[in-house]
PDB file of N, CA and C in Angstrom:
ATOM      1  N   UNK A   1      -0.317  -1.592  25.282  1.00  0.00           N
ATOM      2  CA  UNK A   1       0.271  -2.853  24.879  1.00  0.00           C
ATOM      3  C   UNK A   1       1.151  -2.619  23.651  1.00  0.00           C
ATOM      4  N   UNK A   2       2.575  -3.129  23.811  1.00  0.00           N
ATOM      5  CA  UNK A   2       2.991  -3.061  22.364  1.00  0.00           C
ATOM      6  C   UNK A   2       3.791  -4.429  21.961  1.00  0.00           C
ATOM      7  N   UNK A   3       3.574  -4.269  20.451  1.00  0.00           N
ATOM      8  CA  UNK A   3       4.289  -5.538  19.801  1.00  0.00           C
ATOM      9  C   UNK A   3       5.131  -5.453  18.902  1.00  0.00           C
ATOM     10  N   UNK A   4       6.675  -6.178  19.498  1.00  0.00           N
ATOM     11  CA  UNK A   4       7.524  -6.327  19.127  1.00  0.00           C
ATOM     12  C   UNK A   4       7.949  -6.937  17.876  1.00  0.00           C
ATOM     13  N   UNK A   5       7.947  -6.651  16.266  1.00  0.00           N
ATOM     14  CA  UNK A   5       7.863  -7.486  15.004  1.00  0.00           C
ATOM     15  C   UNK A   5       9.576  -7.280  14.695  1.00  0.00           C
ATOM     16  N   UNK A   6      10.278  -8.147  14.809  1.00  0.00           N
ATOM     17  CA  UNK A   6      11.684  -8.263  14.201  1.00  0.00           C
ATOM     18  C   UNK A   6      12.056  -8.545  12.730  1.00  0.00           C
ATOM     19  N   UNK A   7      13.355  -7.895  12.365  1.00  0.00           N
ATOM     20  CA  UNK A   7      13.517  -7.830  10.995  1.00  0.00           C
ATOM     21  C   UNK A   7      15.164  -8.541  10.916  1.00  0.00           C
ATOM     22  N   UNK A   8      15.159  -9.456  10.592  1.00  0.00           N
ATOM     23  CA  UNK A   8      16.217 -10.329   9.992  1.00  0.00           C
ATOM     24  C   UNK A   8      17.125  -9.970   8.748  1.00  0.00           C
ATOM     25  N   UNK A   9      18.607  -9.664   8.505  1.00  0.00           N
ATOM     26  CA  UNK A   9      19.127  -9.178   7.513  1.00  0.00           C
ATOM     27  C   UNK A   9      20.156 -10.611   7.534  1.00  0.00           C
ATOM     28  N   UNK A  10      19.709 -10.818   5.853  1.00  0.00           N
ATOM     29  CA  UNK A  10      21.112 -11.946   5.631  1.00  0.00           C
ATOM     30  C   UNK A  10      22.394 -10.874   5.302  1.00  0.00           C
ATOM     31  N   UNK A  11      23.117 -11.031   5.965  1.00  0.00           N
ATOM     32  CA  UNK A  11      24.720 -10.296   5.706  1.00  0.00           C
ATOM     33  C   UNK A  11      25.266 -10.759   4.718  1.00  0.00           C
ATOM     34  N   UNK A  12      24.844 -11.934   4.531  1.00  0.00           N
ATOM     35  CA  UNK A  12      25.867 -12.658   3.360  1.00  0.00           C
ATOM     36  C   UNK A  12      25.304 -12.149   2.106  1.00  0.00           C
ATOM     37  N   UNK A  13      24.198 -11.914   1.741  1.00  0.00           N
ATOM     38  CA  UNK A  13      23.559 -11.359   1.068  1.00  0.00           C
ATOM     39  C   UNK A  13      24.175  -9.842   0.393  1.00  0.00           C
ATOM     40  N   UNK A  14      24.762  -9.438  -0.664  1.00  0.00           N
ATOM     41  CA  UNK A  14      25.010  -8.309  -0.688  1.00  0.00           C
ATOM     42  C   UNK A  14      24.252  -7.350  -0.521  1.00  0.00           C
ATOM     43  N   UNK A  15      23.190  -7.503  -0.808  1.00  0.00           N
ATOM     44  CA  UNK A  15      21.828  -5.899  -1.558  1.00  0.00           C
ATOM     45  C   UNK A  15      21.478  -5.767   0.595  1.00  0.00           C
ATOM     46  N   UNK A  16      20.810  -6.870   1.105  1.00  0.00           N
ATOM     47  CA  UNK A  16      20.586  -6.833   2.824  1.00  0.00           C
ATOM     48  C   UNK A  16      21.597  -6.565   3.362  1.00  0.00           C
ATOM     49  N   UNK A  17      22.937  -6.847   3.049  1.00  0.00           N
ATOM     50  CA  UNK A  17      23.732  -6.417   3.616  1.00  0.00           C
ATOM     51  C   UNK A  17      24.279  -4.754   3.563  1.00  0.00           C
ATOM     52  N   UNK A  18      24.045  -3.999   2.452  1.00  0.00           N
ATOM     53  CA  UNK A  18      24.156  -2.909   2.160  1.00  0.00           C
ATOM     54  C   UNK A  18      22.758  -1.963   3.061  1.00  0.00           C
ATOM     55  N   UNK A  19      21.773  -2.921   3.118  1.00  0.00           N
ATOM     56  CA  UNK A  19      20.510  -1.873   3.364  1.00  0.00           C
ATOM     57  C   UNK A  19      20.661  -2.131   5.138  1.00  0.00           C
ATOM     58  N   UNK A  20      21.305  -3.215   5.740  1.00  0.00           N
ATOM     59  CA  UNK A  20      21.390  -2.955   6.942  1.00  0.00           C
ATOM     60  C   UNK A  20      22.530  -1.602   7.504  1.00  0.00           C
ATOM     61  N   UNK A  21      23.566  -1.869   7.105  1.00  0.00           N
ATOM     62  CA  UNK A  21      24.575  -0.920   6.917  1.00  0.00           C
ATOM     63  C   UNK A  21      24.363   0.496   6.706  1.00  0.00           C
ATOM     64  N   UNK A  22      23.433   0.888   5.809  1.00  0.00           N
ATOM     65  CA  UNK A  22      22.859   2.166   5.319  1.00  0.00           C
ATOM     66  C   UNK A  22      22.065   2.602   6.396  1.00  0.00           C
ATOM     67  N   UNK A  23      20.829   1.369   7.247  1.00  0.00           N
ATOM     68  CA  UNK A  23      20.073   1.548   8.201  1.00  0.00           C
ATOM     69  C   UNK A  23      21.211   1.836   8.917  1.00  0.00           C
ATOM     70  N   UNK A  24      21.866   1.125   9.817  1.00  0.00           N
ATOM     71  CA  UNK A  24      22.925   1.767  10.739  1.00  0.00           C
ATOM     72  C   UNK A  24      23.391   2.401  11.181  1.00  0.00           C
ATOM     73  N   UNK A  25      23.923   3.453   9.589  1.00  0.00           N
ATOM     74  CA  UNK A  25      24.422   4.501   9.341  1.00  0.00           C
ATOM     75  C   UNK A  25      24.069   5.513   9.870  1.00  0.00           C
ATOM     76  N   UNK A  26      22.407   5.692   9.455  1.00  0.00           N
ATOM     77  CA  UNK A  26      21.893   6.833   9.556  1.00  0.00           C
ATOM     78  C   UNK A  26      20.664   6.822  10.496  1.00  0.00           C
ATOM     79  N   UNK A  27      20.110   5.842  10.882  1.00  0.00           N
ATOM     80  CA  UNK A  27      19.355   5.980  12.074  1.00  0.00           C
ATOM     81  C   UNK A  27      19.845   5.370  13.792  1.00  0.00           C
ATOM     82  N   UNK A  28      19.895   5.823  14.289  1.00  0.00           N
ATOM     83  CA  UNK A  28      20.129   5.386  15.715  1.00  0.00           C
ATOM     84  C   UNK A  28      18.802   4.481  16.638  1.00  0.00           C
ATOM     85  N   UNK A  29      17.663   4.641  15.456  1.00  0.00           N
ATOM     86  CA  UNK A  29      16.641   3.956  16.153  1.00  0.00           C
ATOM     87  C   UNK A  29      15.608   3.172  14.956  1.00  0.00           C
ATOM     88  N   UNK A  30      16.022   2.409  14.306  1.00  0.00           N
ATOM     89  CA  UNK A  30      15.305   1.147  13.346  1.00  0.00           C
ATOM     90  C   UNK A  30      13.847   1.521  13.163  1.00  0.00           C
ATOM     91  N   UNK A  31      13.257   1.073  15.025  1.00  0.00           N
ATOM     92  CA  UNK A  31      11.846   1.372  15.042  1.00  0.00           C
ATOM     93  C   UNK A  31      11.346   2.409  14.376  1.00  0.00           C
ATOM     94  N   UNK A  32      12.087   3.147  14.550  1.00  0.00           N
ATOM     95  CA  UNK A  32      10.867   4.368  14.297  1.00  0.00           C
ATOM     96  C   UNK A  32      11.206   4.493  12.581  1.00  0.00           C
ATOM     97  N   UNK A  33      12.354   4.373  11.717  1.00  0.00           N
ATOM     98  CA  UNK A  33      12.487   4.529  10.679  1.00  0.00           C
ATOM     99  C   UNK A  33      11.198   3.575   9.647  1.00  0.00           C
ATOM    100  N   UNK A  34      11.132   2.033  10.700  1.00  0.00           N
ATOM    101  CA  UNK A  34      10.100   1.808   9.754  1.00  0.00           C
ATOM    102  C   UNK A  34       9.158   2.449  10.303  1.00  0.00           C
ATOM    103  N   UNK A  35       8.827   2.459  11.054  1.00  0.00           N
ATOM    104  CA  UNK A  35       7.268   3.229  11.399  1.00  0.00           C
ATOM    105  C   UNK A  35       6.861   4.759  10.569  1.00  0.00           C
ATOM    106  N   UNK A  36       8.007   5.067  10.365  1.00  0.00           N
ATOM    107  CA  UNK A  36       7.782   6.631   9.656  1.00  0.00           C
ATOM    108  C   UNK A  36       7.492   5.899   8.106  1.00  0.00           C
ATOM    109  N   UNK A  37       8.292   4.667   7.611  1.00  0.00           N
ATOM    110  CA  UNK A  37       8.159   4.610   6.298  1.00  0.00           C
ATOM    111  C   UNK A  37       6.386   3.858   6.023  1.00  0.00           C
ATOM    112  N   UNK A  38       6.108   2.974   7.056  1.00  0.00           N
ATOM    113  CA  UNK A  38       4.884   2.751   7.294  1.00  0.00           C
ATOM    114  C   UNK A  38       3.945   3.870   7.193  1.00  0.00           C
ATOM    115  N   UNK A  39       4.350   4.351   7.645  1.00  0.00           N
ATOM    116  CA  UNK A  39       3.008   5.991   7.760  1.00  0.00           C
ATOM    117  C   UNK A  39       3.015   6.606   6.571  1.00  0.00           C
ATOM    118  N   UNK A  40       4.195   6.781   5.907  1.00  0.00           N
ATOM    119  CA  UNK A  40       4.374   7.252   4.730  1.00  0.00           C
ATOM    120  C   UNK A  40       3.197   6.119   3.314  1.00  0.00           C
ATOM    121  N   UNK A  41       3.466   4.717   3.555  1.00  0.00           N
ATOM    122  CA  UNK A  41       3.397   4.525   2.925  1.00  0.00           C
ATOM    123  C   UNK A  41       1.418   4.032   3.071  1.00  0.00           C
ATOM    124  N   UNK A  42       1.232   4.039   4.004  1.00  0.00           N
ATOM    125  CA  UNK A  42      -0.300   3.555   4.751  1.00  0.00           C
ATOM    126  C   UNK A  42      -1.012   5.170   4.569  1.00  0.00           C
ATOM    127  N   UNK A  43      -0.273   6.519   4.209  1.00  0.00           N
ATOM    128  CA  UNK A  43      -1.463   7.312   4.231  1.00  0.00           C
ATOM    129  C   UNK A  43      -0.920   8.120   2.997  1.00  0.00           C
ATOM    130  N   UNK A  44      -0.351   6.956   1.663  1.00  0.00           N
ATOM    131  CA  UNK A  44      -0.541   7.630   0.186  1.00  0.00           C
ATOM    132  C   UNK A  44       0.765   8.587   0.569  1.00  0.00           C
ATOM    133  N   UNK A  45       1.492   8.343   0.702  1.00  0.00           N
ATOM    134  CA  UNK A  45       2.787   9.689   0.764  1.00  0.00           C
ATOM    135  C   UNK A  45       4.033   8.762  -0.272  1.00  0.00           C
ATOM    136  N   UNK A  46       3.316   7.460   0.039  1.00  0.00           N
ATOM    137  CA  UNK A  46       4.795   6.858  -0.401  1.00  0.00           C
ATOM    138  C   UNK A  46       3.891   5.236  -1.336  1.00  0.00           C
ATOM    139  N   UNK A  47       4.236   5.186  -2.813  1.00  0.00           N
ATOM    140  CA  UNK A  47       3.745   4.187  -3.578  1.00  0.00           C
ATOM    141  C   UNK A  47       4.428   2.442  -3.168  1.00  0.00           C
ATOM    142  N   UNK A  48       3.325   1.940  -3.250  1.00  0.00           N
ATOM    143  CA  UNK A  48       4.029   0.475  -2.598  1.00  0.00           C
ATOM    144  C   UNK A  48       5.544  -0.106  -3.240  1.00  0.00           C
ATOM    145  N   UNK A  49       5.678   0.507  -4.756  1.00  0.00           N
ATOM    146  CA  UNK A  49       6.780   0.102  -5.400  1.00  0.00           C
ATOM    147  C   UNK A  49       7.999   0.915  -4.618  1.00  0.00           C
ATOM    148  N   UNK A  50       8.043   1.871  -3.552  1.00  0.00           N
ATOM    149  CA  UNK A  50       9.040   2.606  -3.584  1.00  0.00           C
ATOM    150  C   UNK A  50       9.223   4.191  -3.993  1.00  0.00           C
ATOM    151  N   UNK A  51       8.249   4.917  -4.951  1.00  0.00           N
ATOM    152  CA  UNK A  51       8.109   5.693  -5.040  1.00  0.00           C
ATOM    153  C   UNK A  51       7.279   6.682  -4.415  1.00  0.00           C
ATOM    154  N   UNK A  52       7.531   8.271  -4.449  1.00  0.00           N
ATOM    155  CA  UNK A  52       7.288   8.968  -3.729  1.00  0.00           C
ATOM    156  C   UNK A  52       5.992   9.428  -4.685  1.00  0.00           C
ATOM    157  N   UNK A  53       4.864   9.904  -3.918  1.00  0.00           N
ATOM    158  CA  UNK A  53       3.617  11.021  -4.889  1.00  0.00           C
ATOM    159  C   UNK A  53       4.370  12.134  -4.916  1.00  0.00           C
ATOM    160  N   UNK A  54       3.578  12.652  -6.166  1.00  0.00           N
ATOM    161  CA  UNK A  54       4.367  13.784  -6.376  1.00  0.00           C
ATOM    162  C   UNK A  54       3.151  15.102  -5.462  1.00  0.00           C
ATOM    163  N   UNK A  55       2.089  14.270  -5.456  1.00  0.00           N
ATOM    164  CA  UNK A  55       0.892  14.975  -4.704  1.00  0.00           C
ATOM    165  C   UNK A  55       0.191  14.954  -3.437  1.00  0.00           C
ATOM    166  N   UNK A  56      -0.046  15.424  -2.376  1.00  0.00           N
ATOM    167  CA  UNK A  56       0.132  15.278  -0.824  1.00  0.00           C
ATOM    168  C   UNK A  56      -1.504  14.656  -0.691  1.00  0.00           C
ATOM    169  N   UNK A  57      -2.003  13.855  -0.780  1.00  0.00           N
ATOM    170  CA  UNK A  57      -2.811  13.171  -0.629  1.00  0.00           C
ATOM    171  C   UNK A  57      -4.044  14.577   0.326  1.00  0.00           C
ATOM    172  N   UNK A  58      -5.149  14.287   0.606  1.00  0.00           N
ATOM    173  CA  UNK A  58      -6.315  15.357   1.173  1.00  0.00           C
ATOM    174  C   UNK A  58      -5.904  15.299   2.644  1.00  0.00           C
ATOM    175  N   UNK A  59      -5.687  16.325   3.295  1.00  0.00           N
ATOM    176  CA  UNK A  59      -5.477  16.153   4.625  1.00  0.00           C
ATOM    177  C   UNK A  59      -6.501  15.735   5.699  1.00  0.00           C
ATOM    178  N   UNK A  60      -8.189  16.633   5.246  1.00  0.00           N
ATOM    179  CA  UNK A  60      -9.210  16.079   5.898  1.00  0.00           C
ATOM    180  C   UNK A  60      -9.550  14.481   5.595  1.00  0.00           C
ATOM    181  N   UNK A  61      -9.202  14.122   4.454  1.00  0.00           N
ATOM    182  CA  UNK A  61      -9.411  12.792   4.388  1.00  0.00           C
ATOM    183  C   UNK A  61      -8.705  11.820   5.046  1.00  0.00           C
ATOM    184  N   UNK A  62      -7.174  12.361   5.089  1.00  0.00           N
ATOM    185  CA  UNK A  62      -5.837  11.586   6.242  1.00  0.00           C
ATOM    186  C   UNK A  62      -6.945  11.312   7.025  1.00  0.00           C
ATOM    187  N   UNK A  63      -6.718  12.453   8.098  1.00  0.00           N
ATOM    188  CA  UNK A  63      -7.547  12.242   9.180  1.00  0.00           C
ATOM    189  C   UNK A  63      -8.610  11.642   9.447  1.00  0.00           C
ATOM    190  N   UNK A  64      -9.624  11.313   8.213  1.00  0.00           N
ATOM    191  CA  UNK A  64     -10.761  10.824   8.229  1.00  0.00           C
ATOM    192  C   UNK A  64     -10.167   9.121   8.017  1.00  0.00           C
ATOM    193  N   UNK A  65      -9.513   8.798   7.947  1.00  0.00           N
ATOM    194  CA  UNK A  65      -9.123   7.490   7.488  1.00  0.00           C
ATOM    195  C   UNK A  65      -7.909   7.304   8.554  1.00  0.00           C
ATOM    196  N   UNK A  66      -7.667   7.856   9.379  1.00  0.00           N
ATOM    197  CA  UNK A  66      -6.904   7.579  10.411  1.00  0.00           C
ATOM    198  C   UNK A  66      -8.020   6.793  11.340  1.00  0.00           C
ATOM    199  N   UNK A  67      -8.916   6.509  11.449  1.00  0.00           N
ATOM    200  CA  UNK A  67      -9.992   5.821  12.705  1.00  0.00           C
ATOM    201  C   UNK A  67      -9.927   6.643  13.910  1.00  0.00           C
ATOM    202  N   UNK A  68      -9.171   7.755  14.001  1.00  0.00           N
ATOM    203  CA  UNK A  68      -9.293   8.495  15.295  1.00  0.00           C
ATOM    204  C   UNK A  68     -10.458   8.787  15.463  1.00  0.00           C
ATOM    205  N   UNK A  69     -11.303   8.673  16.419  1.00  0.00           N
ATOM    206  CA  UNK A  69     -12.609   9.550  16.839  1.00  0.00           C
ATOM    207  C   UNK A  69     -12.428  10.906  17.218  1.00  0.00           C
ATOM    208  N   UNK A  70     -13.208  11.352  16.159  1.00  0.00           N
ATOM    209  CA  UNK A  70     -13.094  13.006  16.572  1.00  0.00           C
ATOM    210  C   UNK A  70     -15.291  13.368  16.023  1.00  0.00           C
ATOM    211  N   UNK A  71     -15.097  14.357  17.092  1.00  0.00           N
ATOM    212  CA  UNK A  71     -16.747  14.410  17.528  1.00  0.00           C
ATOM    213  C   UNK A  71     -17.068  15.886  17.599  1.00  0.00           C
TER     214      UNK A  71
END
């Protein structure tokens, strides 16, 4: 099952209008850009303000906090 969440850019807007444009630019596929920034930011790679760690978070712990079942 998947679900479709849409993202609205005011154009008139300068700053949305620049960040759609930039999106545009450089990805050919939206979805996945947020989804990568999601992942980034849901497993500590990336600070809610925008900033990057400078430190790669525990990898056994990723995984342990991913909910995957592993046995």
């Amino acid at each position: 099952m998947k679900k479709t969440v849409g993202v609205s850019f005011d154009l008139s807007d300068p700053m949305e209008n620049d960040l759609f444009q930039f999106a545009q630019r450089k990805t050919g596929n939206f979805g996945d850009l947020v989804k990568h920034l999601l992942f980034a930011w849901r497993y500590g790679y990336l600070e809610p303000d925008g900033e990057w760690k400078t430190s790669q978070p525990d990898a056994a712990q990723v995984i342990r906090n991913s909910g995957l079942p592993f046995g």
